[in-house]
C-alpha atoms as a PDB file:
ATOM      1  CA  UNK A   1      20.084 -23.873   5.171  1.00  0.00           C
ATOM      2  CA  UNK A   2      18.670 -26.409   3.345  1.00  0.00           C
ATOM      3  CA  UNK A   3      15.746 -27.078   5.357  1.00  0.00           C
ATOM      4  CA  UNK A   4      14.705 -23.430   5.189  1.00  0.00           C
ATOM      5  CA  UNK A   5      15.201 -23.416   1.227  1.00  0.00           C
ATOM      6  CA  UNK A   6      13.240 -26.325   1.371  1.00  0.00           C
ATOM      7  CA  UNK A   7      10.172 -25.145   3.543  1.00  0.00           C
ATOM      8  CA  UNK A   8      10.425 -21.714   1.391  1.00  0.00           C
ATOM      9  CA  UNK A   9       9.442 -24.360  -1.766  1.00  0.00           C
ATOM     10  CA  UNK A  10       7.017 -26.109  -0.140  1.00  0.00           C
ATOM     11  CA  UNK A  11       5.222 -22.690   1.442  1.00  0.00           C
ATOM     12  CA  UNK A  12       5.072 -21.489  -2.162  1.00  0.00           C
ATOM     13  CA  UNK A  13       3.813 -25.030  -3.784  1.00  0.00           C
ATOM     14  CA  UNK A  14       0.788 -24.563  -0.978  1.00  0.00           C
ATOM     15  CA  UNK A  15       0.208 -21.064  -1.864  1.00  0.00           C
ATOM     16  CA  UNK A  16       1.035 -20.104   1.517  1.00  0.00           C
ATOM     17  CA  UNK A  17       3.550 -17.075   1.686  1.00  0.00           C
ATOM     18  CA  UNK A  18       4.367 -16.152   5.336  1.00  0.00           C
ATOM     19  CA  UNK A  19       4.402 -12.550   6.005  1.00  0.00           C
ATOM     20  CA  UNK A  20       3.815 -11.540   9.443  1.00  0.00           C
ATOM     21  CA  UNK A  21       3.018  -8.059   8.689  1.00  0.00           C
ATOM     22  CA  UNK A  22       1.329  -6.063  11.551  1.00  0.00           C
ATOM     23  CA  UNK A  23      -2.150  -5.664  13.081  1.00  0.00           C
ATOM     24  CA  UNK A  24      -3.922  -3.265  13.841  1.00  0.00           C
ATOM     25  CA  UNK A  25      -7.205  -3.168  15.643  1.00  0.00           C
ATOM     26  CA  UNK A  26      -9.820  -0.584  16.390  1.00  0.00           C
ATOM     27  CA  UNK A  27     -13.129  -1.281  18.320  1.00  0.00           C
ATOM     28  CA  UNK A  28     -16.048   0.699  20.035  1.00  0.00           C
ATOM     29  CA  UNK A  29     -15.559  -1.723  22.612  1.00  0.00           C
ATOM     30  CA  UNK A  30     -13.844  -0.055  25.261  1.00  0.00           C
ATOM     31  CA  UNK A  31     -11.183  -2.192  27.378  1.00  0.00           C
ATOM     32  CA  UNK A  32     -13.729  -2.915  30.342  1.00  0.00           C
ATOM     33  CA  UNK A  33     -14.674  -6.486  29.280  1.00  0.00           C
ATOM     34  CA  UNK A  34     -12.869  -9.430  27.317  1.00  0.00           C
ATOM     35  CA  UNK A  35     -14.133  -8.295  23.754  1.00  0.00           C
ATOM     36  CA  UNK A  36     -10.559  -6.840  22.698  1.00  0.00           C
ATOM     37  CA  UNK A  37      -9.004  -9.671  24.793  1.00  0.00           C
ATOM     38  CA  UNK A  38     -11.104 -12.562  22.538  1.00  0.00           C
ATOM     39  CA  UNK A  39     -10.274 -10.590  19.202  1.00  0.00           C
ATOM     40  CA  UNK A  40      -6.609 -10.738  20.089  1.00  0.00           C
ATOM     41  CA  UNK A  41      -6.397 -14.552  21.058  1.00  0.00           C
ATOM     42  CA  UNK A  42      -8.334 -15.226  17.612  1.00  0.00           C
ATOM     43  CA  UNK A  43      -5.638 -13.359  15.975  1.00  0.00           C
ATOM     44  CA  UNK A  44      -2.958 -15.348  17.715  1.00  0.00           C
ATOM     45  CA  UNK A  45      -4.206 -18.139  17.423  1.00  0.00           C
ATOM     46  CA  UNK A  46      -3.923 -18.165  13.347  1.00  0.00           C
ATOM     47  CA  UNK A  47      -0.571 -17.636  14.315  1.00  0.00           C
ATOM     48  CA  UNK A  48       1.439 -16.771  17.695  1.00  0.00           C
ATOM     49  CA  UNK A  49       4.188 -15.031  15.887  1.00  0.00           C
ATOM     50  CA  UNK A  50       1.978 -12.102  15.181  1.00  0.00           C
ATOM     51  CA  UNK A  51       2.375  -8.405  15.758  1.00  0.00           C
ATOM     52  CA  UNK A  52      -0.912  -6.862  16.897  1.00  0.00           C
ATOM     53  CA  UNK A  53      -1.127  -3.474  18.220  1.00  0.00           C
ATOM     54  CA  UNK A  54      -4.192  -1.147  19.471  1.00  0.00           C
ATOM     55  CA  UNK A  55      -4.932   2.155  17.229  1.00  0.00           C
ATOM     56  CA  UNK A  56      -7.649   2.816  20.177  1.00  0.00           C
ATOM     57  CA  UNK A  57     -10.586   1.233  21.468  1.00  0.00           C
ATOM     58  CA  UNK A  58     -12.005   4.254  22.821  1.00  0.00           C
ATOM     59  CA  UNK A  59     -14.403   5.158  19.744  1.00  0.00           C
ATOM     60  CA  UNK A  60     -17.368   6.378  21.014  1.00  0.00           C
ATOM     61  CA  UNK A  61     -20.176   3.624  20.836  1.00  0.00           C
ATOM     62  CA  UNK A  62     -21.789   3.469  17.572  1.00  0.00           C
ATOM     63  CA  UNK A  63     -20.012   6.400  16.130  1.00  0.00           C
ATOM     64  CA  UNK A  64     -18.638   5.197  12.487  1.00  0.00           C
ATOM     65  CA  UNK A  65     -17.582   8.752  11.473  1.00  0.00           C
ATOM     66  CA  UNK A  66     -14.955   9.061  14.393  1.00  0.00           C
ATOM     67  CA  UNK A  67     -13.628   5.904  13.618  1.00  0.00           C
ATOM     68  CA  UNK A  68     -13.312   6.669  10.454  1.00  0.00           C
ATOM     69  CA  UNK A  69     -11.153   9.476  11.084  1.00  0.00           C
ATOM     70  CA  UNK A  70      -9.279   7.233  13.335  1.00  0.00           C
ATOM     71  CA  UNK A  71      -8.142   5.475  10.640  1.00  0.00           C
ATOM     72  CA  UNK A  72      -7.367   8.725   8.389  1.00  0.00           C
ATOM     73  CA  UNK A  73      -5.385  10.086  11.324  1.00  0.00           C
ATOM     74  CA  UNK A  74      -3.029   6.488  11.820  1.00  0.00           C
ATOM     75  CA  UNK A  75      -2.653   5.084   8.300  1.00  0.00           C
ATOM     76  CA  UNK A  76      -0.625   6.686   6.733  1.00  0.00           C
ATOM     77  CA  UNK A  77       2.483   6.295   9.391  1.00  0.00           C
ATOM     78  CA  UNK A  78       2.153   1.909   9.055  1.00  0.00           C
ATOM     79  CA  UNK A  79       4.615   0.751   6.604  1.00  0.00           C
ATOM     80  CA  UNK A  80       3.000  -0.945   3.476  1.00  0.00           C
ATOM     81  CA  UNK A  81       0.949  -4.530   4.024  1.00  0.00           C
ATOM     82  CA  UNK A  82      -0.270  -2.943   7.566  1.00  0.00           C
ATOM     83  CA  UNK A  83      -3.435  -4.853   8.096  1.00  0.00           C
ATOM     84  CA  UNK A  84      -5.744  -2.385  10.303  1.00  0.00           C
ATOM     85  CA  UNK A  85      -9.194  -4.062  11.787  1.00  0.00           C
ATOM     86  CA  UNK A  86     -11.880  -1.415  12.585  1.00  0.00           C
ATOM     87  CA  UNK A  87     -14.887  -2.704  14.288  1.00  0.00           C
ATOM     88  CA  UNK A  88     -17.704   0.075  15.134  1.00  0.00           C
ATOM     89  CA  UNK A  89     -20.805  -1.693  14.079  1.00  0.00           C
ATOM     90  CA  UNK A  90     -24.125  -0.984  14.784  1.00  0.00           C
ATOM     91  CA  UNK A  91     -25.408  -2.577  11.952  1.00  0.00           C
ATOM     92  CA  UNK A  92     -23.305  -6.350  12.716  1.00  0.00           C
ATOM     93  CA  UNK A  93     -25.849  -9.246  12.191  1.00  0.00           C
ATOM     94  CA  UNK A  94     -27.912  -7.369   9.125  1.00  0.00           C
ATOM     95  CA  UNK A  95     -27.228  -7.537   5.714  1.00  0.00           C
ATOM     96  CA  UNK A  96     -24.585  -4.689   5.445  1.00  0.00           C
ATOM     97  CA  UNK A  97     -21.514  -6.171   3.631  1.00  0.00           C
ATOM     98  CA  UNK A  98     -18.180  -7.457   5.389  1.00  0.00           C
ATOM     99  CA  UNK A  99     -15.618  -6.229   3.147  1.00  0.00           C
ATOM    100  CA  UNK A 100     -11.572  -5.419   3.011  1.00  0.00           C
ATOM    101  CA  UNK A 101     -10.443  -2.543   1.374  1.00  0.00           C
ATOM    102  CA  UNK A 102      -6.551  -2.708  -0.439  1.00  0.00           C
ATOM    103  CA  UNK A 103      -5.684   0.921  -0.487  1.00  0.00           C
ATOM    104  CA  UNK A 104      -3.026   2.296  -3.152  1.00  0.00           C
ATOM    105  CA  UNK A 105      -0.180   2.337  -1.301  1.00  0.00           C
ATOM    106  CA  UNK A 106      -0.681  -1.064  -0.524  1.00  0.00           C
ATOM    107  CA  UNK A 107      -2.474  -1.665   3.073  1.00  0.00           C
ATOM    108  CA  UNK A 108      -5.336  -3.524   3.701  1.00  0.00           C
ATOM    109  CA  UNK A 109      -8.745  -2.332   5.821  1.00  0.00           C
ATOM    110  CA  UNK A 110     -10.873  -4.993   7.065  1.00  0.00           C
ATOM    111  CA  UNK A 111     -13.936  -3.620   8.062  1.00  0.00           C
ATOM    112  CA  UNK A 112     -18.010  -3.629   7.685  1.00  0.00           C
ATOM    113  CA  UNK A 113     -18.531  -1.327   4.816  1.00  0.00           C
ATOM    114  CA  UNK A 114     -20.666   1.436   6.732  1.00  0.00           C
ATOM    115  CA  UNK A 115     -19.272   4.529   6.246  1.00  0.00           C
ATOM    116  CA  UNK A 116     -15.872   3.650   8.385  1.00  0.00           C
ATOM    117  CA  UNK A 117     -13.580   3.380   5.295  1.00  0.00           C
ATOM    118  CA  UNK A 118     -14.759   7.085   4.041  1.00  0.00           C
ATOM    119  CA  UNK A 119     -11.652   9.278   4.849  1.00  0.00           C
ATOM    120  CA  UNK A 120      -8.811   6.733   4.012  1.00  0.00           C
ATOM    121  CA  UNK A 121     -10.236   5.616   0.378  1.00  0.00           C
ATOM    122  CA  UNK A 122     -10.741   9.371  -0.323  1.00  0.00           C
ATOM    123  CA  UNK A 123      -6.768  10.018   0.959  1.00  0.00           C
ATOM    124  CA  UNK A 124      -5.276   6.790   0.184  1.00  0.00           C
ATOM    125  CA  UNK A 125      -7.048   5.807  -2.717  1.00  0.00           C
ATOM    126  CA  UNK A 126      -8.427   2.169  -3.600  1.00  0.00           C
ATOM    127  CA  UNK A 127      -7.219   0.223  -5.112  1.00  0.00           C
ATOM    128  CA  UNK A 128      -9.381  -3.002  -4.801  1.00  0.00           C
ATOM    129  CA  UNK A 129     -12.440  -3.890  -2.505  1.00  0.00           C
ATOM    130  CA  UNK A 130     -13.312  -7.438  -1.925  1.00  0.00           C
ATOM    131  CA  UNK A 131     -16.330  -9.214   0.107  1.00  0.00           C
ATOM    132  CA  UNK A 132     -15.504 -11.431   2.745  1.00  0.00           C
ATOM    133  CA  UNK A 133     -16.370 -14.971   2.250  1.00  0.00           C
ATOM    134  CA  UNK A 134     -17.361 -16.207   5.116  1.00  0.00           C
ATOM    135  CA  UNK A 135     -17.943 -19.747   4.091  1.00  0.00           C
ATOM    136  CA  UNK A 136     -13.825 -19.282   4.076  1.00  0.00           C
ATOM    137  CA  UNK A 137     -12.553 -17.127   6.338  1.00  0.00           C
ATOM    138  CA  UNK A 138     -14.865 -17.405   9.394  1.00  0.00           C
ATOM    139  CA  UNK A 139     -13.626 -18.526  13.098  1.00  0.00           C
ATOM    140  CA  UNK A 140     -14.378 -22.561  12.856  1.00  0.00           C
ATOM    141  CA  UNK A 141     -17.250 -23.133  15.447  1.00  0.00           C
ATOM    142  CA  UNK A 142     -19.344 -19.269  15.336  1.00  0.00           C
ATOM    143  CA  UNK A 143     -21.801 -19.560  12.967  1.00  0.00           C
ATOM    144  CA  UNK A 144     -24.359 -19.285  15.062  1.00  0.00           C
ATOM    145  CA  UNK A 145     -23.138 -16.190  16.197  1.00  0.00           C
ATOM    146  CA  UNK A 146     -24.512 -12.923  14.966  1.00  0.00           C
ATOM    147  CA  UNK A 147     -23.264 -10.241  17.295  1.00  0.00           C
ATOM    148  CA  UNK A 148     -19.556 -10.686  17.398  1.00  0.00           C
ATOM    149  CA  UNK A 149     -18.087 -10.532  13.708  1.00  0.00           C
ATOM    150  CA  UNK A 150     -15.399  -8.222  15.383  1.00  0.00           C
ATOM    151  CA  UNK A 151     -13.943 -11.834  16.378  1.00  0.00           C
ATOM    152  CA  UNK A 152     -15.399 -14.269  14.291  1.00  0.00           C
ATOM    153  CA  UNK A 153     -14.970 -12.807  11.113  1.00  0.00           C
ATOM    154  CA  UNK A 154     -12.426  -9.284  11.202  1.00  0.00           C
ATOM    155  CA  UNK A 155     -10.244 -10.672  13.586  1.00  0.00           C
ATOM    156  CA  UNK A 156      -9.845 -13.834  11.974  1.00  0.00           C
ATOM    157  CA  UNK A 157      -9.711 -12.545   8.418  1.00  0.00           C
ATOM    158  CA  UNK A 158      -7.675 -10.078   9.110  1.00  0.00           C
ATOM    159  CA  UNK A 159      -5.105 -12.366  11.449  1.00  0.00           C
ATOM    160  CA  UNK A 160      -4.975 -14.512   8.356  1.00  0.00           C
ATOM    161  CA  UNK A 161      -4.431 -11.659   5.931  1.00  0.00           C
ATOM    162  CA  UNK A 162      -1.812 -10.554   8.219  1.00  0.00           C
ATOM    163  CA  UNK A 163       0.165 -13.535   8.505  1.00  0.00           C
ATOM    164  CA  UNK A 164      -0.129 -14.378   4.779  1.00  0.00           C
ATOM    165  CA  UNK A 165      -2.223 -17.650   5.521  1.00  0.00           C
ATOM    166  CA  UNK A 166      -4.713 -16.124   2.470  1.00  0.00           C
ATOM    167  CA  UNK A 167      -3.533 -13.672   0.513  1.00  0.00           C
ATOM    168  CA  UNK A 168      -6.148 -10.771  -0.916  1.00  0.00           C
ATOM    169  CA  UNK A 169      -7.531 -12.569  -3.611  1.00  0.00           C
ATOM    170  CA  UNK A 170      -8.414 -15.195  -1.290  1.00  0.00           C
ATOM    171  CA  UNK A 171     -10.517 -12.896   0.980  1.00  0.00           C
ATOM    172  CA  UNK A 172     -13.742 -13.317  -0.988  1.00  0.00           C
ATOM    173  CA  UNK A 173     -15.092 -11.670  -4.516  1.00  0.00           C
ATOM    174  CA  UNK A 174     -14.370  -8.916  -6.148  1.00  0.00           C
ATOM    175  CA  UNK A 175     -16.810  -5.898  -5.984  1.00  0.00           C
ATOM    176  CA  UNK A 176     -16.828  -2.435  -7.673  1.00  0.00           C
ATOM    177  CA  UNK A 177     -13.777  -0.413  -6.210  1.00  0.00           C
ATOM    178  CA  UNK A 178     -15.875   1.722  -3.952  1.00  0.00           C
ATOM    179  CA  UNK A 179     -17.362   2.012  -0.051  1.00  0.00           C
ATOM    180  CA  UNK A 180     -20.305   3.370   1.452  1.00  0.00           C
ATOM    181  CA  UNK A 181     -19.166   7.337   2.097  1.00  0.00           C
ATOM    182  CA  UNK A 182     -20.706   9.297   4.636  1.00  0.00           C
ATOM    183  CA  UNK A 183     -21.157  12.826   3.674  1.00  0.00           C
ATOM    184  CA  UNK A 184     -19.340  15.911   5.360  1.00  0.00           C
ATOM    185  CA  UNK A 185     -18.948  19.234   4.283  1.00  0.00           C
ATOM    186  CA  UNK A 186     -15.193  19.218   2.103  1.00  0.00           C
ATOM    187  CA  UNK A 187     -12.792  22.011   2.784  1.00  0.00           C
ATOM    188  CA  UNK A 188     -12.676  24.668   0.462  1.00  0.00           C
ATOM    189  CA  UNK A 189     -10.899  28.326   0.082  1.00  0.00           C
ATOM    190  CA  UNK A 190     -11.600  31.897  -1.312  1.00  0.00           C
ATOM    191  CA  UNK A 191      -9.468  35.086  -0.856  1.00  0.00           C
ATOM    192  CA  UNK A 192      -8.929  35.650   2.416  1.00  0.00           C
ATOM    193  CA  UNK A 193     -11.208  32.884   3.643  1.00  0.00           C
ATOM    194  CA  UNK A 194     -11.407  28.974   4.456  1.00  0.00           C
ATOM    195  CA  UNK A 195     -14.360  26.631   5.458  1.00  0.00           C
ATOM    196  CA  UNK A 196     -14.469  23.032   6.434  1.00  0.00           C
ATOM    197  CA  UNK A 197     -15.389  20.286   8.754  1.00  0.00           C
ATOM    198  CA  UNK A 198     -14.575  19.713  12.540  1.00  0.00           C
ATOM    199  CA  UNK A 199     -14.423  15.813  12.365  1.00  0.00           C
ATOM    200  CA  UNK A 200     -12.588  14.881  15.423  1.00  0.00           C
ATOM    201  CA  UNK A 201     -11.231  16.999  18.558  1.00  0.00           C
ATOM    202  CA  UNK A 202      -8.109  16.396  20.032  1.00  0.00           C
ATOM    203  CA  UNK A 203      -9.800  14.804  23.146  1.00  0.00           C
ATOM    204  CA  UNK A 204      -7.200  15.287  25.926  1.00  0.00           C
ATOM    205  CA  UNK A 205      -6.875  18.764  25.795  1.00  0.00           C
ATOM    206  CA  UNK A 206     -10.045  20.021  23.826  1.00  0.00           C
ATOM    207  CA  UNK A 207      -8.550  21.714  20.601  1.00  0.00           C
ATOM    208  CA  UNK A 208     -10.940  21.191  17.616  1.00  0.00           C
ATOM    209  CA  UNK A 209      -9.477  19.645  14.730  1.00  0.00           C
ATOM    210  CA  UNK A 210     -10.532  20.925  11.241  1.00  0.00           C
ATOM    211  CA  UNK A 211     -10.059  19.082   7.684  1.00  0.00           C
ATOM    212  CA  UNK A 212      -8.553  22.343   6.235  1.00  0.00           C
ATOM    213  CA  UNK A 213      -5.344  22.008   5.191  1.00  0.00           C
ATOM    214  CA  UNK A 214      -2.291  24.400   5.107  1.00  0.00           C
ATOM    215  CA  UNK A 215      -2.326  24.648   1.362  1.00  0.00           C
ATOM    216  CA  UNK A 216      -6.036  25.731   1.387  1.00  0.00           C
ATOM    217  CA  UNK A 217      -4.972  28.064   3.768  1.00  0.00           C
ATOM    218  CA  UNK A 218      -2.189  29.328   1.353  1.00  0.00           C
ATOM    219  CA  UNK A 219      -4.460  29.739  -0.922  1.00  0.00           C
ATOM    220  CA  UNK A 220      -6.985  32.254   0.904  1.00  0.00           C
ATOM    221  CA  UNK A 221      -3.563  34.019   1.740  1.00  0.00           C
ATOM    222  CA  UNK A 222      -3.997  33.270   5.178  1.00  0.00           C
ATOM    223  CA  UNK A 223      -0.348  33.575   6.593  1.00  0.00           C
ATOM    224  CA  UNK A 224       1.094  33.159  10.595  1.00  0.00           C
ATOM    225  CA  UNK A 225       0.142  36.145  12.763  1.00  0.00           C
ATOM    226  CA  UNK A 226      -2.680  37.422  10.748  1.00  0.00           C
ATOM    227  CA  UNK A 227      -5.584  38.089  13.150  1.00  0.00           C
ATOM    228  CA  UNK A 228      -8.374  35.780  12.326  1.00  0.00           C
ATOM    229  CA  UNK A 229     -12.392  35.913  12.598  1.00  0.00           C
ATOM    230  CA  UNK A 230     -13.750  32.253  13.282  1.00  0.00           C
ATOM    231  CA  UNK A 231     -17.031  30.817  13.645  1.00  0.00           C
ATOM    232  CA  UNK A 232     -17.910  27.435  14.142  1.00  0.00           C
ATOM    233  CA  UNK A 233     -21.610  25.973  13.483  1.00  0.00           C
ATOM    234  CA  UNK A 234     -23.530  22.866  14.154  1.00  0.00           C
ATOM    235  CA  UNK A 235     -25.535  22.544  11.470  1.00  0.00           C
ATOM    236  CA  UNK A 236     -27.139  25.892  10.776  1.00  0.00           C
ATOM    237  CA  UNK A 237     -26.703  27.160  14.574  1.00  0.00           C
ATOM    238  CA  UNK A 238     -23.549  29.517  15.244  1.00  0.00           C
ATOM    239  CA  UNK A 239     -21.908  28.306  18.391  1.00  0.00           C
ATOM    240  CA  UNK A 240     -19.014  30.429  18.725  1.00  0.00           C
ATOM    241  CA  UNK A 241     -17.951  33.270  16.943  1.00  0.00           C
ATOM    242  CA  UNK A 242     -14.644  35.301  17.758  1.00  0.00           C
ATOM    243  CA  UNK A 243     -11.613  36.314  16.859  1.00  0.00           C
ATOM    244  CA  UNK A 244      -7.571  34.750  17.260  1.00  0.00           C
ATOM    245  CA  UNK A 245      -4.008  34.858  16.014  1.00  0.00           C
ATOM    246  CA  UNK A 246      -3.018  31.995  13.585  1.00  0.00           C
ATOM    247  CA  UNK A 247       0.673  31.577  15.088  1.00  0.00           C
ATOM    248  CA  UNK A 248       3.145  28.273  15.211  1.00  0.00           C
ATOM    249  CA  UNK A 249       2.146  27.253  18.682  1.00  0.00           C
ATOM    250  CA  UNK A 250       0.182  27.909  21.438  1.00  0.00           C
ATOM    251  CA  UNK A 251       3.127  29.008  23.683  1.00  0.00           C
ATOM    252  CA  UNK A 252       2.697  32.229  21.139  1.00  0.00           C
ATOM    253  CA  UNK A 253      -0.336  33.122  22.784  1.00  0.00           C
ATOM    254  CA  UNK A 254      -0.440  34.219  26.779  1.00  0.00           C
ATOM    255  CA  UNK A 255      -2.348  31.459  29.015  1.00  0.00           C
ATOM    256  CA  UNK A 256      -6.082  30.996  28.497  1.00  0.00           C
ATOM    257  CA  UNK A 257      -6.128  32.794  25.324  1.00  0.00           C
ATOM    258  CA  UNK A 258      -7.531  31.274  21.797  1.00  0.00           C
ATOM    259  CA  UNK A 259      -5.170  30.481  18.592  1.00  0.00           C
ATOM    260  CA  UNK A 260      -5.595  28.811  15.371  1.00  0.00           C
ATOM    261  CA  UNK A 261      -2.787  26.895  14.763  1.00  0.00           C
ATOM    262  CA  UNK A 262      -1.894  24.014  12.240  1.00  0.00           C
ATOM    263  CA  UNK A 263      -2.195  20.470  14.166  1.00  0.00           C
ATOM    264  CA  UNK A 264       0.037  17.722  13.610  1.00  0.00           C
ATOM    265  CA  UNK A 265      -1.551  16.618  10.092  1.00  0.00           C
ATOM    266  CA  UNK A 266      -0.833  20.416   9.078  1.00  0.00           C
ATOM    267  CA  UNK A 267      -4.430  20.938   9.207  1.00  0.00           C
ATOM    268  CA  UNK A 268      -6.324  23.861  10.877  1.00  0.00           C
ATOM    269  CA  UNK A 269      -6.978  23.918  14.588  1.00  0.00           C
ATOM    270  CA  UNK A 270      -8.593  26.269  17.087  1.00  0.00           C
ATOM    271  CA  UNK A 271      -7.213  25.836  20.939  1.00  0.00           C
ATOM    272  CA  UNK A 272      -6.647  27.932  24.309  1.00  0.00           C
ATOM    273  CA  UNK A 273      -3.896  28.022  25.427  1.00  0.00           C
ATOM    274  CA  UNK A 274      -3.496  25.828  28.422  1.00  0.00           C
ATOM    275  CA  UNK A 275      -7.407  25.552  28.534  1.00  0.00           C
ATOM    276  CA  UNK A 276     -10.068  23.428  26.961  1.00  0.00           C
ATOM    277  CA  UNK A 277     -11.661  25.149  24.185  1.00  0.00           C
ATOM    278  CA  UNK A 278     -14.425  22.491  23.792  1.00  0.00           C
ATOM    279  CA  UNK A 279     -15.093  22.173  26.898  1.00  0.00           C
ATOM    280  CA  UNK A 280     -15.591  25.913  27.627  1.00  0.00           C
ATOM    281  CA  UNK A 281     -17.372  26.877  24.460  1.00  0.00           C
ATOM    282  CA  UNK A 282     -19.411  23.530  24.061  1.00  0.00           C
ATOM    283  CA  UNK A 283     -18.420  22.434  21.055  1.00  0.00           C
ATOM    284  CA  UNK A 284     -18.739  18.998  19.842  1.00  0.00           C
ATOM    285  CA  UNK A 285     -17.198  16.990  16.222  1.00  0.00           C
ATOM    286  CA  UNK A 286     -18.974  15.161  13.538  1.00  0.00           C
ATOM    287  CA  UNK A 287     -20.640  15.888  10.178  1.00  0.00           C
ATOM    288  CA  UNK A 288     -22.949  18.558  11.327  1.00  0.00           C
ATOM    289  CA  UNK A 289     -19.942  20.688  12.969  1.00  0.00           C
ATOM    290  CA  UNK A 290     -18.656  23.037  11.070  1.00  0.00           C
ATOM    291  CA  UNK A 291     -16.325  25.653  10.946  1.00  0.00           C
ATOM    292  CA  UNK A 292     -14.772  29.072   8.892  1.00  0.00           C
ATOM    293  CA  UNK A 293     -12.063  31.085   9.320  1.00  0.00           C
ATOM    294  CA  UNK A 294     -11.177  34.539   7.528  1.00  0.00           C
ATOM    295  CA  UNK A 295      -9.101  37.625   8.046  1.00  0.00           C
ATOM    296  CA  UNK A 296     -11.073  40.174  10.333  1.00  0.00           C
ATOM    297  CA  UNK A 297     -11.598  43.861   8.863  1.00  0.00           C
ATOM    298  CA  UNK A 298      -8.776  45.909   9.785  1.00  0.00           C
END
């Protein structure tokens, strides 16, 4: 007892405050090669008693926006101090800034401020950004590497975050409390009508995923088993145009037939039941996808 009450004094005297909270990493990289494998030895190597887990590294290469939404779609189920690691970088080795982002309800995002931390400081709010110093809190030995800062620099920071080696102050400076956003088109309702976004499908089984949420929904008067007209655009283009139930589930529907439905963040979705709606009407996700929903004319 007394040696713990004793190390407890001597952690604080040192500044060091062991926390062990968990990490989370995200990557582009795929699992094909050692990339995820060299991140996660970095991490335990600040210290072995970490908890690291995978969000998914399955982002499409190069595509900032879906990680983003990765993020949006995970965050908010890790307990507060979750340290989550995002690496889709297309820009690593250039000048774009390596930052962390504290959000309000207290989790950290360490990430290259491209666009990736869009959707969770608009939902989770910020409450502090800082640069990463990487005369500090860079993997001893990489300087001379340029194309890796998913281990020599997020990993490690992040691993040291995590375990409470540096606390947030001790990332780097302090810079204005905002991120590079990427624009999308925001969800918004009128009577009898919504319109929003399709930033992500639900890949496995081809339902697009909207941004609109129930409440917008609520507020067009939209309610379950009203027959609706949807259309979905990329860009300008109309892609599909036709008309569904909005019921519970997709069991409500018979096989092969489309729904709207709210997904599991109560947000607006367009399936078949049983069937691959993206796959059979070609549609795609991202900024320029876009999609509206209203009650058809009796």
């Amino acid at each position: 007892m007394r040696k713990t009450i004793l190390a407890l004094f001597l952690a604080a005297q040192i500044g060091f405050v062991y926390a062990n909270n968990a990490l989370i990493l995200q990557t582009d990289f795929s699992l094909k090669d050692g990339a995820v494998s060299a991140m996660k030895g970095v991490a335990f190597s600040v210290d072995h008693n970490l908890k690291i887990f995978d969000l998914t590294h399955e982002i499409p290469p190069y595509n900032i926006w879906e990680g983003a939404y990765r993020l949006y779609q995970t965050a908010s189920y890790w307990p507060e101090g979750s340290v989550f690691v995002s690496v889709v970088d297309p820009g690593v080795g250039t000048n774009r800034k390596s930052v962390v982002l504290k959000t309000k309800n207290n989790q950290y995002f360490v990430s290259p401020d491209n666009g990736t931390l869009t959707l969770v400081a608009q939902t989770l709010g910020i409450d502090s950004v800082r640069e990463i110093d990487e005369k500090a809190n860079r993997l001893k030995g990489s300087e001379k590497s340029y194309t890796f800062h998913g281990r020599d620099v997020y990993a490690y920071t992040g691993a040291r975050l995590a375990s409470g080696a540096i606390t947030f102050e001790q990332v780097g400076p302090k810079l204005l409390s905002k991120v590079v956003e990427i624009p999308y088109q925001k969800a918004k309702a009128t009577k009898g009508e919504v319109k929003g976004n399709i930033p992500i499908l639900d890949i496995q089984y081809g339902n697009v995923w909207s941004n609109i949420s129930a409440k917008l929904l609520n507020q067009a008067r939209i309610k379950l088993n009203d027959t609706l007209c949807v259309t979905i655009f990329k860009g300008s283009e109309k892609k599909y145009e036709g008309k569904m139930p909005y019921v519970a589930s997709f069991g409500n529907v018979p096989e092969g037939q489309p729904l709207v439905y709210l997904n599991s963040l109560l947000n607006v979705s367009v399936a078949l039941n049983m069937d691959n709606f993206a796959q059979k009407h070609q549609i795609k996700s991202g900024t320029e996808w876009n999609i509206e929903a209203k009650k058809c004319a009796k």
